[in-house]
Each structure stands twice: as structure tokens, then as C-alpha cells.
Protein backbone atom coordinates (compact mmCIF):
# COMPACT_ATOMS: atom_id res chain seq x y z
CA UNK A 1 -26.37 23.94 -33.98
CA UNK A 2 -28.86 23.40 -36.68
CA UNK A 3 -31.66 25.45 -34.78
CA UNK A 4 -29.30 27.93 -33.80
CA UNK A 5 -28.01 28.66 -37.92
CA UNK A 6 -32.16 28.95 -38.34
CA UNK A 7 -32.19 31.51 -35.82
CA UNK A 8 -29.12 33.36 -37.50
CA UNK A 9 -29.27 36.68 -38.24
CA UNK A 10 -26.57 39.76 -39.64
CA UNK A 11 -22.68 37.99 -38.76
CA UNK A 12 -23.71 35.68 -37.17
CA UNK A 13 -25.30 36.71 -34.03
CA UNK A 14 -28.30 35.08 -32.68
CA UNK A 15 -30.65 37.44 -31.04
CA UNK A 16 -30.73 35.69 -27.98
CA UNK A 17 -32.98 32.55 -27.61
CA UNK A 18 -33.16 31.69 -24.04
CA UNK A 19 -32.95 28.02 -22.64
CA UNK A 20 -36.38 26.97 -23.22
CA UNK A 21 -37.13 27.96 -26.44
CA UNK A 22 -33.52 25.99 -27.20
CA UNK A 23 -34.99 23.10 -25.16
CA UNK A 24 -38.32 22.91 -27.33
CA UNK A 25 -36.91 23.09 -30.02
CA UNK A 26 -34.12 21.15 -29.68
CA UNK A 27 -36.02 18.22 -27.89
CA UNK A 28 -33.97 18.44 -24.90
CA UNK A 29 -35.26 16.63 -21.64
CA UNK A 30 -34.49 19.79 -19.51
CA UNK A 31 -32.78 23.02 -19.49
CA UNK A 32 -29.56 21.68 -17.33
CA UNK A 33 -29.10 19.80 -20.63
CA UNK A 34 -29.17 22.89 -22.35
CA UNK A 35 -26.21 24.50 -20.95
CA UNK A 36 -24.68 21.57 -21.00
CA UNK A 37 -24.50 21.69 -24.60
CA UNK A 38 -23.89 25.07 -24.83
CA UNK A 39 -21.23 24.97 -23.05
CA UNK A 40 -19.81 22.00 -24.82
CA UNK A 41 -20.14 23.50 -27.99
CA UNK A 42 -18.69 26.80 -26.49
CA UNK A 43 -15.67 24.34 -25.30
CA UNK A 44 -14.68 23.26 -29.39
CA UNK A 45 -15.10 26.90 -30.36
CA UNK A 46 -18.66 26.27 -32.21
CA UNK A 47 -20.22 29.38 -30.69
CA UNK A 48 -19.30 32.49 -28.81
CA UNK A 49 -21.67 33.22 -25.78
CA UNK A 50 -21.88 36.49 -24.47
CA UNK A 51 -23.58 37.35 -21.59
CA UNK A 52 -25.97 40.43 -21.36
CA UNK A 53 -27.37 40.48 -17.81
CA UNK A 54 -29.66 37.29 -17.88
CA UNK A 55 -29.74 37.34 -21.49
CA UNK A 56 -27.24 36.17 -24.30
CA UNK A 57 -25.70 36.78 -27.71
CA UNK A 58 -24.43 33.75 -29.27
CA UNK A 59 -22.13 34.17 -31.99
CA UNK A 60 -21.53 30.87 -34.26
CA UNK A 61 -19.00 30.20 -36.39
CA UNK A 62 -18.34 28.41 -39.37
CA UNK A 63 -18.42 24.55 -39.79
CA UNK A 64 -14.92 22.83 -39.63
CA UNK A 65 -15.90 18.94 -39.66
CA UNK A 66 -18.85 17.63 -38.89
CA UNK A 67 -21.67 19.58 -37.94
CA UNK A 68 -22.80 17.36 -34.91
CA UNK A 69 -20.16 17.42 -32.81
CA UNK A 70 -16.51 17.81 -32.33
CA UNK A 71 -15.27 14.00 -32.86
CA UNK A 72 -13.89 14.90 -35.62
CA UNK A 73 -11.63 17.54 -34.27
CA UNK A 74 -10.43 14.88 -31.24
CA UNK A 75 -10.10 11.79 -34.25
CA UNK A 76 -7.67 14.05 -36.25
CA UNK A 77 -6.05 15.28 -33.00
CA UNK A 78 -5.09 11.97 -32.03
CA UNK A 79 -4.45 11.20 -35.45
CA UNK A 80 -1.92 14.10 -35.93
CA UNK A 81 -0.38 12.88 -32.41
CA UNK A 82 0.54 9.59 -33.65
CA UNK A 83 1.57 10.80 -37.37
CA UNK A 84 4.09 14.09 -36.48
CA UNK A 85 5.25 13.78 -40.21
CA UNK A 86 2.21 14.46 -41.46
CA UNK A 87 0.81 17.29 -38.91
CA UNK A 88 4.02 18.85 -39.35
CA UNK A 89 2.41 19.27 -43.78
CA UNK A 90 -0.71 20.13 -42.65
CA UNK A 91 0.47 23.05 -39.96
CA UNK A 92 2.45 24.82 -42.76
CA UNK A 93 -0.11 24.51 -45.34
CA UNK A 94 -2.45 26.35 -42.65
CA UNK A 95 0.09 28.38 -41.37
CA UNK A 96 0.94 29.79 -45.45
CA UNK A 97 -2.82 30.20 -45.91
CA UNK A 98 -2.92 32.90 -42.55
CA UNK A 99 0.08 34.11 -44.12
CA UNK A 100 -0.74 35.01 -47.10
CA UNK A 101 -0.16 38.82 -48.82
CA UNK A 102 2.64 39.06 -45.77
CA UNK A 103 6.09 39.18 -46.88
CA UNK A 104 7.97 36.52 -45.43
CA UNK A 105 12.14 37.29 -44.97
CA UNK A 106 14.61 34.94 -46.99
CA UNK A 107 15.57 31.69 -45.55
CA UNK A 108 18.87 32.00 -43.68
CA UNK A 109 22.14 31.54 -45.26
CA UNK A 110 24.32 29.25 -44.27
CA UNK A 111 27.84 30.00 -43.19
CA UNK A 112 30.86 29.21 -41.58
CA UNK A 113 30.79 33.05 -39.12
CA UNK A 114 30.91 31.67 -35.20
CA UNK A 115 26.99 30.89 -34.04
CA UNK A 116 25.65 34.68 -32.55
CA UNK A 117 24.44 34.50 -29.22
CA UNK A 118 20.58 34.07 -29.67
CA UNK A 119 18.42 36.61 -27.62
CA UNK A 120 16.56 34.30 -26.22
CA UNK A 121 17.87 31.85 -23.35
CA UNK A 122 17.86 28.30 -24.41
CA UNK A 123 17.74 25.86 -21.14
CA UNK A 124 20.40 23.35 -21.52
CA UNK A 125 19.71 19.62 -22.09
CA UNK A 126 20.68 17.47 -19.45
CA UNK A 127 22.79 14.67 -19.29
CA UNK A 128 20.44 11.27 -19.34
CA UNK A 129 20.58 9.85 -15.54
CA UNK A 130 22.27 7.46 -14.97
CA UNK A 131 20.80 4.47 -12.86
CA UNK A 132 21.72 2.11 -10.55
CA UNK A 133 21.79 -1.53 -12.57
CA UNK A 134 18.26 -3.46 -12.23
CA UNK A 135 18.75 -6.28 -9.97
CA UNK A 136 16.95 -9.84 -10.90
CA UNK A 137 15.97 -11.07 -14.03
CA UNK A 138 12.93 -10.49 -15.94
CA UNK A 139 10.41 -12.52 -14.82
CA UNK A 140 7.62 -14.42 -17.47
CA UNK A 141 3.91 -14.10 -17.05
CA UNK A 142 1.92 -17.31 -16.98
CA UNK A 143 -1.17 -18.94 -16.05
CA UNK A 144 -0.91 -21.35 -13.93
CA UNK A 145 -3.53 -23.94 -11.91
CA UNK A 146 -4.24 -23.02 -8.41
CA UNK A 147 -3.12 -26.71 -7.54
CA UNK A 148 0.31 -25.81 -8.73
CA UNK A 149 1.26 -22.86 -6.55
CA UNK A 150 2.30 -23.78 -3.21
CA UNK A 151 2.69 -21.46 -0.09
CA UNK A 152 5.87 -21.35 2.20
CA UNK A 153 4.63 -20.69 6.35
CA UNK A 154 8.50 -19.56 6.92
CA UNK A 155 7.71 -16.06 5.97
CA UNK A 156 3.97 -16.02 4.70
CA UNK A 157 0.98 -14.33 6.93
CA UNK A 158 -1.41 -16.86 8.87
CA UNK A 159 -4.61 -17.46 7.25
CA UNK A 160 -6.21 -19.29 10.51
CA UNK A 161 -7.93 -16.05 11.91
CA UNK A 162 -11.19 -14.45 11.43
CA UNK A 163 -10.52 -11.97 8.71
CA UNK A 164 -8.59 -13.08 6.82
CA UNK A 165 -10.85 -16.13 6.04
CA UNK A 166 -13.95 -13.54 6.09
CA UNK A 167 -11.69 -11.93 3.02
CA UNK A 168 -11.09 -15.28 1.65
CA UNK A 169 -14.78 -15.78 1.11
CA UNK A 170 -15.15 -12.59 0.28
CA UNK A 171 -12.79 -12.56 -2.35
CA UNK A 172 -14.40 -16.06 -3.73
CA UNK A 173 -17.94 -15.06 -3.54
CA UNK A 174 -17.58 -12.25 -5.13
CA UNK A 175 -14.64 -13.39 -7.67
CA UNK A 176 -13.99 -10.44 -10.47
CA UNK A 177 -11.50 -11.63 -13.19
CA UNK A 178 -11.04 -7.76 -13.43
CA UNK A 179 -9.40 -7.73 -9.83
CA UNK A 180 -7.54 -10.63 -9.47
CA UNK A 181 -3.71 -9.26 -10.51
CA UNK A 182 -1.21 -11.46 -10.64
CA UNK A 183 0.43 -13.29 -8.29
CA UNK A 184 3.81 -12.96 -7.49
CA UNK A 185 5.36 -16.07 -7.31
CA UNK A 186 8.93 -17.69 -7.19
CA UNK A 187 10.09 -20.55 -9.31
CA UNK A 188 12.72 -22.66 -7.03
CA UNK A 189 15.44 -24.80 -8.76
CA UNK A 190 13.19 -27.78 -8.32
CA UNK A 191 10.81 -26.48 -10.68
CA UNK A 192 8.21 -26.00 -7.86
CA UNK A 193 6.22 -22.26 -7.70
CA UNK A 194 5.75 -20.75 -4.24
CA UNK A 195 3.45 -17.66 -3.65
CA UNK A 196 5.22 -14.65 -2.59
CA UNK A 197 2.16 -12.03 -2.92
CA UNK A 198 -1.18 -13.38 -3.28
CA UNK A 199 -2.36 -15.64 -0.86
CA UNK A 200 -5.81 -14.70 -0.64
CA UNK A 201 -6.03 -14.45 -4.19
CA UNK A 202 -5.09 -18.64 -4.25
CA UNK A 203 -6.71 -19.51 -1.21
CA UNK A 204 -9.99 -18.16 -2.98
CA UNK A 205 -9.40 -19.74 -6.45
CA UNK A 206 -9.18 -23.27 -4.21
CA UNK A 207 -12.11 -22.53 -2.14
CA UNK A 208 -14.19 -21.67 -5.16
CA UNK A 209 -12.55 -25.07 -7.07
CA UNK A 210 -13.55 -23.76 -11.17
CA UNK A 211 -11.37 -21.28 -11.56
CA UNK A 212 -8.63 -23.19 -14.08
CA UNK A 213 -5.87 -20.92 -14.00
CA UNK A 214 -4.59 -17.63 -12.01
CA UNK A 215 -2.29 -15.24 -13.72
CA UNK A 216 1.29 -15.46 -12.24
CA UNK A 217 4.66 -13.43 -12.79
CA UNK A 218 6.85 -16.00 -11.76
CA UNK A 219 10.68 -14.80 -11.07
CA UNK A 220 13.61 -16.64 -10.30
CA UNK A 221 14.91 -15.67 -6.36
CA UNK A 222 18.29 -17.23 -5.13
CA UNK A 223 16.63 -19.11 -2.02
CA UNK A 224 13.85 -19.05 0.50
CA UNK A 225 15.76 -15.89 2.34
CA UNK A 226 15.45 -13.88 -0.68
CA UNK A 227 12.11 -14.88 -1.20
CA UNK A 228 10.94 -13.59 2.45
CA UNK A 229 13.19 -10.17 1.66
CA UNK A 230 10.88 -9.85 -1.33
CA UNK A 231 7.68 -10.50 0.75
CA UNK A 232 8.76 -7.98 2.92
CA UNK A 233 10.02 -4.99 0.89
CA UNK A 234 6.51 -5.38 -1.46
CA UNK A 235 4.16 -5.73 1.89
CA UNK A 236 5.84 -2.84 3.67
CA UNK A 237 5.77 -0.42 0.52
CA UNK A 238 2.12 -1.43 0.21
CA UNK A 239 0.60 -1.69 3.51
CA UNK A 240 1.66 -2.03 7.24
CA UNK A 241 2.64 -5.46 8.45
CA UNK A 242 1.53 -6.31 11.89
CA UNK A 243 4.51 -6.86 14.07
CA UNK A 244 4.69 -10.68 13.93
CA UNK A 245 4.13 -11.33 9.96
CA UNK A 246 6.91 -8.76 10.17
CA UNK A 247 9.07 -10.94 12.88
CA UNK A 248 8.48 -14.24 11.15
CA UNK A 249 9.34 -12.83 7.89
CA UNK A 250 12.88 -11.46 9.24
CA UNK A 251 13.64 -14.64 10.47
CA UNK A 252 13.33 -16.45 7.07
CA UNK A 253 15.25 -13.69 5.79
CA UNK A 254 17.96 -14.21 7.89
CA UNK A 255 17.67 -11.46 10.04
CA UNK A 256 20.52 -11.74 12.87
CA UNK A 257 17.83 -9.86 15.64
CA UNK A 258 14.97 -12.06 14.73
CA UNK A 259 16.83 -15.03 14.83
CA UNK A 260 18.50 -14.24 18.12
CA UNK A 261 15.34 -13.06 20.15
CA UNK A 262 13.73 -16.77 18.20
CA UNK A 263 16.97 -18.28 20.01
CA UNK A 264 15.59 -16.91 23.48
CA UNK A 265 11.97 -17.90 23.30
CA UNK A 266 12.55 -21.49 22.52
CA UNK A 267 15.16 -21.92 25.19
CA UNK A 268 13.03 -20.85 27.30
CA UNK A 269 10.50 -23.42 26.57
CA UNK A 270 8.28 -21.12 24.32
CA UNK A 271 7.52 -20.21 21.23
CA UNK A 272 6.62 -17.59 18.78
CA UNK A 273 2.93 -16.60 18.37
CA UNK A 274 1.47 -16.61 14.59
CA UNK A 275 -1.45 -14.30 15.84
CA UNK A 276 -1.35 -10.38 17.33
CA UNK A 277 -5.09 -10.94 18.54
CA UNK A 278 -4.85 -12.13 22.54
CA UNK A 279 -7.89 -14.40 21.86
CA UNK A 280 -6.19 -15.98 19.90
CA UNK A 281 -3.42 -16.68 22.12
CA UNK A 282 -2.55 -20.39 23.45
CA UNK A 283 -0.35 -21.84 26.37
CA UNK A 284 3.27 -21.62 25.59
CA UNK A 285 3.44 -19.28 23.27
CA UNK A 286 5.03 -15.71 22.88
CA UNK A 287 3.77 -12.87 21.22
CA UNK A 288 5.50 -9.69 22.21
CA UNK A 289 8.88 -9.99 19.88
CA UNK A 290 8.76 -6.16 19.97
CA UNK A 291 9.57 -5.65 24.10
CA UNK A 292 11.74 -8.42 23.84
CA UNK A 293 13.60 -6.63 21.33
CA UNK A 294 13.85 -3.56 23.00
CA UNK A 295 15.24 -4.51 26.30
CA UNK A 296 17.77 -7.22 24.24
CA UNK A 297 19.05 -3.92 22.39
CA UNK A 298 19.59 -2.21 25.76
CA UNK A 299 20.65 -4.68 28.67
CA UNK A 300 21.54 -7.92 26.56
CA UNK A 301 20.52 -11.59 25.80
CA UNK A 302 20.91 -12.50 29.62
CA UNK A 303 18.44 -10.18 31.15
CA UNK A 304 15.96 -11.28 28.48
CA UNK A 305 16.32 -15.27 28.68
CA UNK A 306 16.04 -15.17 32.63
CA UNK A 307 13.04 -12.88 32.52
CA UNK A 308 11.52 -15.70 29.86
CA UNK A 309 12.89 -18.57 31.65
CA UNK A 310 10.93 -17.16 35.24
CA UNK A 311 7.71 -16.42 33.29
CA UNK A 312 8.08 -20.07 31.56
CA UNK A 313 8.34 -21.86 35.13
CA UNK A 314 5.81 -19.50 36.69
CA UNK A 315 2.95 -20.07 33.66
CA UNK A 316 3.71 -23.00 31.98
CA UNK A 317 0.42 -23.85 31.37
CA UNK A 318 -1.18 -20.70 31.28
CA UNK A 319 -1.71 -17.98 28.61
CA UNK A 320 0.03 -15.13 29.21
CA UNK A 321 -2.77 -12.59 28.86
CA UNK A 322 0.05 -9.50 30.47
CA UNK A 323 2.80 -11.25 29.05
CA UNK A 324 4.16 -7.94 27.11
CA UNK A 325 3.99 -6.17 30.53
CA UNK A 326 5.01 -8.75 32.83
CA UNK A 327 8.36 -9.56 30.87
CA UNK A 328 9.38 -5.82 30.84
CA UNK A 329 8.30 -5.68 34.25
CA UNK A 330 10.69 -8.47 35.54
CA UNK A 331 13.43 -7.22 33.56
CA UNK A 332 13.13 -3.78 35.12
CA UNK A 333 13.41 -5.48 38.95
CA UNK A 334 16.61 -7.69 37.44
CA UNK A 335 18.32 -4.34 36.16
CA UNK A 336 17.72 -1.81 39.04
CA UNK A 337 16.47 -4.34 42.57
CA UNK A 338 15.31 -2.99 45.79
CA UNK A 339 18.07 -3.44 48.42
CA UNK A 340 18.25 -7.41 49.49
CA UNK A 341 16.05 -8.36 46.84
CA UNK A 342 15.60 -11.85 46.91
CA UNK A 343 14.62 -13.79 43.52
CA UNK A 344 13.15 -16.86 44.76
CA UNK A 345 10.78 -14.52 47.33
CA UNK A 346 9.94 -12.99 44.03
CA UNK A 347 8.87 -16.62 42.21
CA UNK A 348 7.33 -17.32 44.88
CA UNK A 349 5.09 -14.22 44.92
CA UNK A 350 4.65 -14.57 41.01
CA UNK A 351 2.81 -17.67 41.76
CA UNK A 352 0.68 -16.44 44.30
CA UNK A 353 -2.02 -15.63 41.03
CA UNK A 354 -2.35 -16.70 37.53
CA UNK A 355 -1.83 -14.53 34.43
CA UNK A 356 -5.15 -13.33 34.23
CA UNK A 357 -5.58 -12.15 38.22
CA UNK A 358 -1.62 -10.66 37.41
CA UNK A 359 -3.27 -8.70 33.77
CA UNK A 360 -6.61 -7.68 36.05
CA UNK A 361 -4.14 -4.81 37.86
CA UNK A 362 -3.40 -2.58 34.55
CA UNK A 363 -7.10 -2.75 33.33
CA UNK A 364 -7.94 0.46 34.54
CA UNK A 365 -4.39 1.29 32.96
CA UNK A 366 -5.17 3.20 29.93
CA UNK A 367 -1.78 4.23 28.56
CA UNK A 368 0.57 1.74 27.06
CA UNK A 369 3.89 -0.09 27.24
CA UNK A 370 6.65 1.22 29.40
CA UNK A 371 4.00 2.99 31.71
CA UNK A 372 2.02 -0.35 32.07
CA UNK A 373 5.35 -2.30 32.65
CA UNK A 374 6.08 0.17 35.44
CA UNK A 375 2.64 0.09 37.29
CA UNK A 376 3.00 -3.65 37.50
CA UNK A 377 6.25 -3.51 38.37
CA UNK A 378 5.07 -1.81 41.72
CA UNK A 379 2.22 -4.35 42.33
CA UNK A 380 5.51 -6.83 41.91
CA UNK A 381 7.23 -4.87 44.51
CA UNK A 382 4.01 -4.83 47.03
CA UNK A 383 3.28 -8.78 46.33
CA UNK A 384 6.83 -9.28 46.99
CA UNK A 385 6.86 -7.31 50.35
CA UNK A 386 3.89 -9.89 50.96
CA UNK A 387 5.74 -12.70 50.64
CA UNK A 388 7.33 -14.25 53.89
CA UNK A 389 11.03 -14.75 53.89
CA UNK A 390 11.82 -18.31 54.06
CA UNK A 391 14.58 -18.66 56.95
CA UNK A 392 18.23 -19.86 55.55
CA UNK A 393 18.44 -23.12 57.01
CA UNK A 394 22.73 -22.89 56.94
């Protein structure tokens, strides 16, 4: 600004220095920087640029605050924000100033006449909306030590797999005070705390062993049900779930499904997987809730537990690499059998291989669930055919 006043000439119009000259003289380190500031200074109404082919005009105008920049103009902005009294002064002062020599009209009388009909359309104010009531009770925000805050397996995701203990290290290796938002965390009538959202969070702070305290809200929840419901609703409006943090979750919640397809696994002699990862996978257990769930909504609880109780007897020992595919596929011979079909020629044909040679037949099958379930389903059917009757000895 300073070099540009030098450069003044008649109203205030600059003859038209072009970038470098501004640059030398200014000390700039390059002629980006130039328009930079021109255009900065253009922005708080310092100067008027106008363009002539590749040259300029600038027009500048009078001082306001200080000279150097406009932080004046954005301290009293802010200022005026948070002090409406007084900007409401300082607007009519200005305001009379532009006004003056113009002959204002007399301040409306008051009277008792009926309100006219203004001319212009005033938008009516709405009625404030009315909420729902906030459920809970506001919860306090502490610090707590990591030794304190305790972690309930009912409902809460499995740690033992690969990454989620790469993201535990992660998290501890690279610990950020900046990042690390509180923890969610329930206080139970005992007085105890349990971690509701933030596992990895506590899991690092114990890893890492100095860090004295992690922030907490800590909320009062009416039992370990609600507590799951919680875990839920946050983890499914934040991210997906994978389909057994979900399952294991609904049954701490109380979920009548979860529970009953739970029922079905253990009477069967299995039970419920922690892990979606097949590598992961050990003898006895059961990890596809989701197709038991299906056919349980569609043909009932006994289709489901003899399907479980045949793949139990078959593969006790084994782990069941096509399970998913296999139980679907059994349930779809018990619900529509070839003519004469014999279930104990069918056991005996299931143990004619072991889960692995029985999951080898839908590797070259590239779509998923109910088309897999069918394609085995025939190489049931052909085994099957295989099979020699066993004469009826009555």
C-alpha cells in the first residue's frame, strides 16, 4: 500500500505498475505473491483493480484502520458480533453521517387505527418444535485410570485377530492426546465402569502402561442389555458391524432371534464363532448366524436344529470350512427330497469326505450364497446316488 500511495497520481489512480516493479519494490519473493496481495487487498476494499488488456489501473482508497492490513476491520467485526448494543450506536451514527442534507420523514405516530396491511410479505414465525423427551441422564466427564475400566465379552468385538491388535499397536505407538476422545463407558450399580465404545483406545493405554488417565463420559444404563443396545445403535450409526459382533451383541441385548438361533447351535453340540475370518475358524464352532437365520425365518426351528445336529455328528472334529453352504444345502434336501430319499443313505454319503474335500466342489463357484448352497446340493444328490442302499433286514 505504501509503494502504491508513492506511485499515486490525480484521484487516485495509479498509472499502472506491473507485477515486477511491485515485486522490487515491495521485496516480494515472487510475482505469485504479488497477486496474492493484490488480490487480498482488493478483497477488504483497499484498492480497485481494473483491467486494461494485460495492463491495470489501480484505484486506492482511503485508509480506514490500519494501514497494513485489514485485522482491524475482522477485530471490530467480531467485536460488533459479540456487542449488538453497541454496533447497533455505531451503524446509526454512520448511517446519519451518509445521510446528511437529506430530509428524513417524521417518526411515526402512534395510534390506536387497526395495523394496515404492510406491502411487503412478512413470513410467519413458526411455532418452536416440539421434541420427543431426551432419554437417559446426563452423563459426567472424568478421567479415569486405564486399570479401572473393565470390558464386558457379552456384547464387545474380539480383540484376538490380526488387525485389530495391528491397530492396537498402532494406536499405542503412535499415541496423540489430540485423538484419543473419550470413552464411552457405563457405571453399573456396583460402582464398577465397563467400556461401551473404546476398546482400542484402553487396550492401547495398557499396552503402552504411562498413560495415567483416559478421558471417560461415564453414563448410568439400566443393565448389561441396555448397555449392548447402546454398543449397537453407536457402532451401526458409525460404521458397519461385521455380522457376528452384530449377532453377539443382539444376544446380550436380548434379542428373541439371536437368542433362539444361540438355542440351536449349542444343542447341537456347537457353538458360536467370535471371528468372520475362516482361518480363524476352530472345530466345533459356528459361524454363519446369518443362513441360519434365514432358513429359521422361513421353514422353522426344526429344519434348522436337524440340519445342525447331522453336520455336528458328521464333523465333529472337523472345521467346517463350507459350513455356510453345507447347512443351507441340507436344509434344502429336508424341505423338498427326491422321491424315497433315504436320510441315513445321505449320512452315510456325508461321511464319505471331510469338510475340506466337501468345500473343494464350489471353488470354482464364483457367485455366492443361495447359488453355492444349490450347486452342492447337487453334488449331495450325485454322492447320495453313490451310496449303496443298505438292505432292511425286517
Amino acid at each position: 500500500m505504501t509503494y502504491l500511495r508513492h506511485t499515486e497520481k490525480s484521484k487516485g489512480t495509479v498509472a499502472g505498475p506491473t507485477d515486477l516493479q511491485i515485486k522490487v519494490q515491495a521485496d516480494l519473493p515472487s510475482e505469485k505473491r504479488v497477486l496474492e496481495i493484490l488480490a487480498d487487498l482488493s478483497d477488504a476494499r483497499r484498492i480497485q483493480i481494473n483491467r486494461q488488456g494485460r495492463g491495470r489501473s489501480i484505484v486506492t482508497f482511503a485508509d480506514r484502520f490500519d494501514d497494513s492490513d485489514d485485522i482491524s476491520a475482522r477485530i471490530q467485526a467480531r467485536n460488533s458480533a459479540s456487542n449488538p448494543q453497541k454496533t447497533a450506536v455505531c451503524d446509526t451514527v454512520a448511517r446519519s453521517k451518509e445521510l446528511s442534507g437529506i430530509t428524513l420523514p417524521p417518526p411515526a405516530v402512534k395510534t390506536a387505527a387497526k395495523p394496515q396491511k404492510s406491502a411487503v410479505y412478512t413470513q410467519p414465525v413458526a411455532a418452536p418444535k416440539k421434541w420427543p423427551a431426551a432419554k437417559g441422564n446426563p452423563p459426567s466427564v472424568e478421567n479415569r485410570n486405564p486399570s479401572e475400566l473393565r470390558l464386558d465379552d457379552s456384547y464387545q468385538r474380539s480383540t484376538d485377530n490380526g488387525a485389530s491388535q495391528a491397530l492396537i499397536r498402532k494406536i499405542a505407538n503412535g499415541w496423540d492426546w489430540r485423538m484419543c476422545l473419550p470413552l464411552v463407558v457405563s457405571k453399573r450399580d456396583d460402582g464398577s465402569l465397563w467400556v461401551i465404545d473404546g476398546q482400542h483406545r484402553l487396550a492401547a493405554a495398557l499396552l503402552r502402561g504411562d498413560i495415567p488417565f483416559l478421558p471417560c463420559v461415564v453414563g448410568i444404563y439400566g443393565s448389561v442389555a441396555d448397555e449392548a443396545a447402546m454398543f449397537v445403535a453407536m457402532n451401526r450409526a458409525r460404521k458397519p458391524m461385521n455380522r457376528l459382533d452384530d449377532f453377539h451383541a443382539a444376544i446380550a441385548s436380548g434379542d428373541s432371534e439371536a437368542i433362539e438361533i444361540t438355542r440351536l447351535i449349542t444343542d447341537a453340540g456347537f457353538t458360536v464363532s467370535r471371528k468372520t475370518g475362516s482361518q480363524s475358524w476352530v472345530p466345533g464352532e459356528v459361524a454363519f448366524t446369518s443362513a441360519i437365520a434365514k432358513v429359521l425365518r422361513k421353514h422353522g426351528a426344526k429344519i434348522c436344529a436337524d440340519a445342525l445336529r447331522t453336520m455336528q455328528e458328521a464333523w465333529p472334529d472337523e472345521v467346517l470350512n463350507a459350513g455356510a453352504s453345507m447347512f443351507t444345502a441340507l436344509t434344502k434336501l429336508a424341505i423338498s427330497p427326491p422321491d424315497g430319499f433315504d436320510p441315513d443313505r445321505m449320512f452315510r454319503a456325508l461321511l464319505r469326505r471331510n469338510q475340506r474335500e466337501w468345500a473343494s466342489f464350489l471353488n470354482e463357484t464364483k457367485s455366492g450364497g443361495d447359488e453355492r448352497a444349490a450347486q452342492l446340493r447337487q453334488v449331495l444328490l450325485m454322492a447320495y446316488e453313490e451310496e449303496p442302499e443298505v438292505a432292511d433286514d425286517h
